[in-house]
PDB file of N, CA and C in Angstrom:
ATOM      1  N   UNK A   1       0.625  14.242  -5.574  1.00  0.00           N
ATOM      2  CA  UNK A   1       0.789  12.983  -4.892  1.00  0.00           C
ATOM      3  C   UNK A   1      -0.429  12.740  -3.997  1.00  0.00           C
ATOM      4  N   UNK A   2      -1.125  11.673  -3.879  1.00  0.00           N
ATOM      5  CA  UNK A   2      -2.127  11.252  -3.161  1.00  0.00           C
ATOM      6  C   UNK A   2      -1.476  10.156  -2.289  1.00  0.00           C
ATOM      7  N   UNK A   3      -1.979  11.290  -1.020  1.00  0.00           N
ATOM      8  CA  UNK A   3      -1.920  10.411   0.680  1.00  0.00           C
ATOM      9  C   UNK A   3      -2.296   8.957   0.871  1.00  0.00           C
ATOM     10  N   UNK A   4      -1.177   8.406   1.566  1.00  0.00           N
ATOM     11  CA  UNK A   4      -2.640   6.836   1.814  1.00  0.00           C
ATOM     12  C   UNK A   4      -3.450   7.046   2.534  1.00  0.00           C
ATOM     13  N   UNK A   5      -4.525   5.923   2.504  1.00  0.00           N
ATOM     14  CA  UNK A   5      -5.579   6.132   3.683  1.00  0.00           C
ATOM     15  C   UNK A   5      -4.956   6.260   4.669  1.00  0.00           C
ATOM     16  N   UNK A   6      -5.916   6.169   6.108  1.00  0.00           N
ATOM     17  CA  UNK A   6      -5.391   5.906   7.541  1.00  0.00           C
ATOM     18  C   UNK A   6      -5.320   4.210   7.571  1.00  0.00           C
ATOM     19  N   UNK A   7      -4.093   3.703   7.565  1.00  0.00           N
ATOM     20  CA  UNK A   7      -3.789   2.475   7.851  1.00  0.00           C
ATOM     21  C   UNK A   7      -3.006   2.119   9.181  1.00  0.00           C
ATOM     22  N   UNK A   8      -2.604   1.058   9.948  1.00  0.00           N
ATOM     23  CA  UNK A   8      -2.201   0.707  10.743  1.00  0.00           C
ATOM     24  C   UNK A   8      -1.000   1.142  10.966  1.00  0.00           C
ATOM     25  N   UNK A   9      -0.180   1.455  12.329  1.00  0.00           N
ATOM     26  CA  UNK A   9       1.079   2.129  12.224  1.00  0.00           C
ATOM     27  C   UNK A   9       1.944   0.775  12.186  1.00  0.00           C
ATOM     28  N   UNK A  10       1.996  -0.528  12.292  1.00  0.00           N
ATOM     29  CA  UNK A  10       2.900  -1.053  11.579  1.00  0.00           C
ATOM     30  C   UNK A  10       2.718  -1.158  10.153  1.00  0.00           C
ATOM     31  N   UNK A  11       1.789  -0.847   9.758  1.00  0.00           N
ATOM     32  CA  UNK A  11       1.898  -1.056   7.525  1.00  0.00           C
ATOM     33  C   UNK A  11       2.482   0.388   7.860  1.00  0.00           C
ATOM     34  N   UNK A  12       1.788   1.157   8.176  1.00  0.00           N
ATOM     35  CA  UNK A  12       3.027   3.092   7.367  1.00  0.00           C
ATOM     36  C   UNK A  12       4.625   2.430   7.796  1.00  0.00           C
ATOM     37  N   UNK A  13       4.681   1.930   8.944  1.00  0.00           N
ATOM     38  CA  UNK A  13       6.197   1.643   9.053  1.00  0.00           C
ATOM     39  C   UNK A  13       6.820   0.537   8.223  1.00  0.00           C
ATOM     40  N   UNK A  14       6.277  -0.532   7.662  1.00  0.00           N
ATOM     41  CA  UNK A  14       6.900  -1.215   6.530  1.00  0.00           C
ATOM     42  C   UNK A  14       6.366  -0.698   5.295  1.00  0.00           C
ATOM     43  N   UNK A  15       5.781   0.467   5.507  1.00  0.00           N
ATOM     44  CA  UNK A  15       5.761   1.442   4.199  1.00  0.00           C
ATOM     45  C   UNK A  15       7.197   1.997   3.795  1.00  0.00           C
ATOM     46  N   UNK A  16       7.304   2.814   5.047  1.00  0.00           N
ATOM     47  CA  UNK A  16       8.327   3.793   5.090  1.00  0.00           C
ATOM     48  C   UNK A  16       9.348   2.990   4.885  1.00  0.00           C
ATOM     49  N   UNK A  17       9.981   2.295   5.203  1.00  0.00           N
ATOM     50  CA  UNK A  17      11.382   1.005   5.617  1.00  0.00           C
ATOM     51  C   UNK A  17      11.508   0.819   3.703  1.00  0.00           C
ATOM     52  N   UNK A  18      10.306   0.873   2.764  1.00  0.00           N
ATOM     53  CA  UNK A  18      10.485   0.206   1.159  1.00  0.00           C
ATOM     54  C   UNK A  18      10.151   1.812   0.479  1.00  0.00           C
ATOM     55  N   UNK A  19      10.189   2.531   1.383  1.00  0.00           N
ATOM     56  CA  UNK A  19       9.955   3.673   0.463  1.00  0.00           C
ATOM     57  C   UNK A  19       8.478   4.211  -0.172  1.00  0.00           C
ATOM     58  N   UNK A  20       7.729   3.961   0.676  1.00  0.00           N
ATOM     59  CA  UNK A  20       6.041   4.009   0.182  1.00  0.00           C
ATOM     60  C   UNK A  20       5.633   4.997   0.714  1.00  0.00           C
ATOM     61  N   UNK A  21       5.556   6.105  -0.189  1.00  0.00           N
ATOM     62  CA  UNK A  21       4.516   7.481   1.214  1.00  0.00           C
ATOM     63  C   UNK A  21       3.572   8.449   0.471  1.00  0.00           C
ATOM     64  N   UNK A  22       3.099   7.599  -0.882  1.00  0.00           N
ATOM     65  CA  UNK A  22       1.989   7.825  -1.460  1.00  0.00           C
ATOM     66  C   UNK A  22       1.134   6.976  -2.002  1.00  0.00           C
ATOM     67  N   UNK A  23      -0.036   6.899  -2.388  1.00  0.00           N
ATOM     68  CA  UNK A  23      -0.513   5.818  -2.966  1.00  0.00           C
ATOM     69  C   UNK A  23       0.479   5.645  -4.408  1.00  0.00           C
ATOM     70  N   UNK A  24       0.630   6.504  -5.012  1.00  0.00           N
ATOM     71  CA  UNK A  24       1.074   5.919  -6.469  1.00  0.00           C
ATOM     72  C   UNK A  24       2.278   5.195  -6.047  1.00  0.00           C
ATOM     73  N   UNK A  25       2.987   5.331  -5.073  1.00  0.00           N
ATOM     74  CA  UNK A  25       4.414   4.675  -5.230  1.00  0.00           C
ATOM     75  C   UNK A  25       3.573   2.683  -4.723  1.00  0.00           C
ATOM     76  N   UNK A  26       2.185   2.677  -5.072  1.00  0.00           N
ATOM     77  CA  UNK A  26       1.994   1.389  -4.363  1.00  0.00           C
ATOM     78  C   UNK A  26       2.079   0.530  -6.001  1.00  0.00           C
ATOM     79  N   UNK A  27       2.643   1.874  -6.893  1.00  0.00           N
ATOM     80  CA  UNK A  27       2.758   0.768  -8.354  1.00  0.00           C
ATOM     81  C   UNK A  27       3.457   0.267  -8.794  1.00  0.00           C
ATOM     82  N   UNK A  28       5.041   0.100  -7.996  1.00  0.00           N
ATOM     83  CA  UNK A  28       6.080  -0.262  -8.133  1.00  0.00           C
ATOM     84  C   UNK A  28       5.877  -1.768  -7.486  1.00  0.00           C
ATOM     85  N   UNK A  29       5.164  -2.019  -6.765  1.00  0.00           N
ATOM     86  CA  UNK A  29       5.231  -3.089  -6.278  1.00  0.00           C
ATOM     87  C   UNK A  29       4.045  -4.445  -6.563  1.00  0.00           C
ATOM     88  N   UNK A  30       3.895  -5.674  -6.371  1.00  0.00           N
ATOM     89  CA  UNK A  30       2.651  -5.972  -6.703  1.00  0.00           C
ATOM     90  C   UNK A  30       2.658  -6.723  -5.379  1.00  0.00           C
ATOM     91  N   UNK A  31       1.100  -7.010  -5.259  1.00  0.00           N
ATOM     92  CA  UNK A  31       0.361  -7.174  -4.050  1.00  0.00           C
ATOM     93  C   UNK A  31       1.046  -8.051  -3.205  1.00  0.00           C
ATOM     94  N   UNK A  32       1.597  -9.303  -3.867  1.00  0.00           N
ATOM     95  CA  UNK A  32       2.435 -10.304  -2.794  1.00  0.00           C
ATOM     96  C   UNK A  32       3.517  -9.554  -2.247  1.00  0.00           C
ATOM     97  N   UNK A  33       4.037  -8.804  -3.177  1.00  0.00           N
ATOM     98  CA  UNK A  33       5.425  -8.382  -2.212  1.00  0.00           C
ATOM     99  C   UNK A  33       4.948  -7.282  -1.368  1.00  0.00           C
ATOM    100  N   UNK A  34       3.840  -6.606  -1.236  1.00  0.00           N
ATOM    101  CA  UNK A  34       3.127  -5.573  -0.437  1.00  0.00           C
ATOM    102  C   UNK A  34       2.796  -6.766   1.428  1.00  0.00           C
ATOM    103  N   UNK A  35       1.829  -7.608   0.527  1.00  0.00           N
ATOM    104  CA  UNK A  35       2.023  -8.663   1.616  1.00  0.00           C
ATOM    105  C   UNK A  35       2.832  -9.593   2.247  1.00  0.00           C
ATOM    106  N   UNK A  36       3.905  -9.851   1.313  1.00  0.00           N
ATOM    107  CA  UNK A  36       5.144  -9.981   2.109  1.00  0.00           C
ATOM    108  C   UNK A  36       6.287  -9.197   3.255  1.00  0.00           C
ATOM    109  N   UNK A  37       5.453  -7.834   3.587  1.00  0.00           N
ATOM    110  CA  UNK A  37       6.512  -7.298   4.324  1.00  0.00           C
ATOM    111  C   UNK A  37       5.262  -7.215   5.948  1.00  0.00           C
ATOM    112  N   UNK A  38       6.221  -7.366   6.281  1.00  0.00           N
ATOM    113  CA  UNK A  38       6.149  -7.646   8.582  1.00  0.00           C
ATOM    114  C   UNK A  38       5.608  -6.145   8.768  1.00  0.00           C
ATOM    115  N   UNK A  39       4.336  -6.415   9.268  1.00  0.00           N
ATOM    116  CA  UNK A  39       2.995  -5.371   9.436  1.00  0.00           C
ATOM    117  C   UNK A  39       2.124  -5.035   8.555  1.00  0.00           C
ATOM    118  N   UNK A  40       2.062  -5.729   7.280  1.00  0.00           N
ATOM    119  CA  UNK A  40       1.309  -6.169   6.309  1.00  0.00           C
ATOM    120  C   UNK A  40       0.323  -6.851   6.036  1.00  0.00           C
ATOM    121  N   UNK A  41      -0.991  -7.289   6.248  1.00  0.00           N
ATOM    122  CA  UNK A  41      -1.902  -8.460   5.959  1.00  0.00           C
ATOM    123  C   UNK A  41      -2.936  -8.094   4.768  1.00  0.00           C
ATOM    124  N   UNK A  42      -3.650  -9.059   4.963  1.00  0.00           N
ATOM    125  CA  UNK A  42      -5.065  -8.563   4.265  1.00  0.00           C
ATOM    126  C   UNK A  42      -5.834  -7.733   4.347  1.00  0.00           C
ATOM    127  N   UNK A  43      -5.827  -7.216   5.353  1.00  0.00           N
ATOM    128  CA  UNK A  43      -7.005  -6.109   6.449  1.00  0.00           C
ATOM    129  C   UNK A  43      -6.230  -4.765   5.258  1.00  0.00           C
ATOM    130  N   UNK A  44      -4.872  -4.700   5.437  1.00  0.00           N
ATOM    131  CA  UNK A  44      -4.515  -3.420   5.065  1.00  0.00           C
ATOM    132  C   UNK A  44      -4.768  -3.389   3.157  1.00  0.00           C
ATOM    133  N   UNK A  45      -4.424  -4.462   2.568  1.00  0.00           N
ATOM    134  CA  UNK A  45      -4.542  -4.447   1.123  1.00  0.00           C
ATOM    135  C   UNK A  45      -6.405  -3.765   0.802  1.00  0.00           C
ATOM    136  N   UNK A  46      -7.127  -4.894   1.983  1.00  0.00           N
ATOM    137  CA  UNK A  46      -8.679  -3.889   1.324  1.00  0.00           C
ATOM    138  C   UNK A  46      -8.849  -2.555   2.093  1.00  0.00           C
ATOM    139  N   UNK A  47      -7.887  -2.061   2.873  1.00  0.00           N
ATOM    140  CA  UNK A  47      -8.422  -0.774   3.162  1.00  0.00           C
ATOM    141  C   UNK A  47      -7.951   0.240   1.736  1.00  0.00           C
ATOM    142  N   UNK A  48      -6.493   0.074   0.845  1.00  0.00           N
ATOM    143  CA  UNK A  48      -6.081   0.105   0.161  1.00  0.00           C
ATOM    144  C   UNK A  48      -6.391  -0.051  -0.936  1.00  0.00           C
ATOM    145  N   UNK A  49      -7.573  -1.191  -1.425  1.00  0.00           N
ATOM    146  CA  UNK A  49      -8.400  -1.296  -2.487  1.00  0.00           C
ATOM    147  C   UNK A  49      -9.108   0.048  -2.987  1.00  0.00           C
ATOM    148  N   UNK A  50      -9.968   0.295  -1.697  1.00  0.00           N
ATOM    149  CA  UNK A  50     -10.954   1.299  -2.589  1.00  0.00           C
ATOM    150  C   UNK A  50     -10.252   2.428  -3.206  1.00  0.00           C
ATOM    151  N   UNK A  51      -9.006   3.072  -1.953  1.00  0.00           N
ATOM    152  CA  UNK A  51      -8.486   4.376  -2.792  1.00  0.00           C
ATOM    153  C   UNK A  51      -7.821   4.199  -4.191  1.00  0.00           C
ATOM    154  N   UNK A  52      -7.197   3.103  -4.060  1.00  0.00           N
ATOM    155  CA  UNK A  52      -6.425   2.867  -5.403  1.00  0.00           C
ATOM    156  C   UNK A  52      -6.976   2.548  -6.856  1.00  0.00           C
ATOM    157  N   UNK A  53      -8.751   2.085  -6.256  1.00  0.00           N
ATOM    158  CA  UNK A  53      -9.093   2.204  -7.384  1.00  0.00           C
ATOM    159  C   UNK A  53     -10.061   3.453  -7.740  1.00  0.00           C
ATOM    160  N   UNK A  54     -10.261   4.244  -6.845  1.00  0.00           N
ATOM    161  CA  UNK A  54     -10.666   5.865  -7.084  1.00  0.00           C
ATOM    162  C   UNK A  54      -9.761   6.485  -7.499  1.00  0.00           C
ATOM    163  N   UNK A  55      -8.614   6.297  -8.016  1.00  0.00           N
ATOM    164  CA  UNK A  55      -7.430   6.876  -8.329  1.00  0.00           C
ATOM    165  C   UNK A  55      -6.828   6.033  -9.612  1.00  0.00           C
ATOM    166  N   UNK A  56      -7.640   4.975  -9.942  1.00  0.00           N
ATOM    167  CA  UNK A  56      -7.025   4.267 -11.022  1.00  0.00           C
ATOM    168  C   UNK A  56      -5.317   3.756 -10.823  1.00  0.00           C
ATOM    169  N   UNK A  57      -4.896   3.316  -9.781  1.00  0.00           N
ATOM    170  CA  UNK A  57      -3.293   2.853  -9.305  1.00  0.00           C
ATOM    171  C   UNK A  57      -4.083   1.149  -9.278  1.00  0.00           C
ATOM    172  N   UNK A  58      -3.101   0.625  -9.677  1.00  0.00           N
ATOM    173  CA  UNK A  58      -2.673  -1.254  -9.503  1.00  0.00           C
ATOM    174  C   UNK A  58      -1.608  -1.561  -9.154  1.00  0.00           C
ATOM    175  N   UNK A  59      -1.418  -2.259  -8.665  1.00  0.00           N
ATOM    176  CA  UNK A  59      -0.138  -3.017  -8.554  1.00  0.00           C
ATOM    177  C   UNK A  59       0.058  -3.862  -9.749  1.00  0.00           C
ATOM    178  N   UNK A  60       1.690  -3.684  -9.406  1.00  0.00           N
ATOM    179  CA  UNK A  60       2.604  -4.272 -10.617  1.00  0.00           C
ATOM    180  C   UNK A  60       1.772  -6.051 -10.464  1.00  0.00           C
ATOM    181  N   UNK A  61       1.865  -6.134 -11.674  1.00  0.00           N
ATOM    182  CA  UNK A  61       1.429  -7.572 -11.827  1.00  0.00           C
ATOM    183  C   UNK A  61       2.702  -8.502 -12.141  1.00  0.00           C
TER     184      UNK A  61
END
């Protein structure tokens, strides 16, 4: 299982609240509904970009 980056402690906490506590579990979901949850923005999706794509993970489309 691969760690997320260091992101903001409200995204780990509307991580944790949907069940997110690796990068791969970020493939169950796709990006709007990532950005739809309260402590979520843009800032956190591109910190999130680079690892996910050093790791080959996408979001559900």
């Amino acid at each position: 299982m691969i760690p997320l980056p260091k992101l903001s402690n409200p995204a780990l906490q509307a991580f944790e609240l949907v069940g997110i506590r690796y990068l791969e579990d970020l493939q169950k979901f796709s990006q709007k509904e990532i950005l739809a949850l309260h402590g979520v923005g843009p800032k956190t999706i591109r910190m999130l970009a680079p690892a996910m794509k050093a790791h080959n993970i996408a979001f559900k489309k």
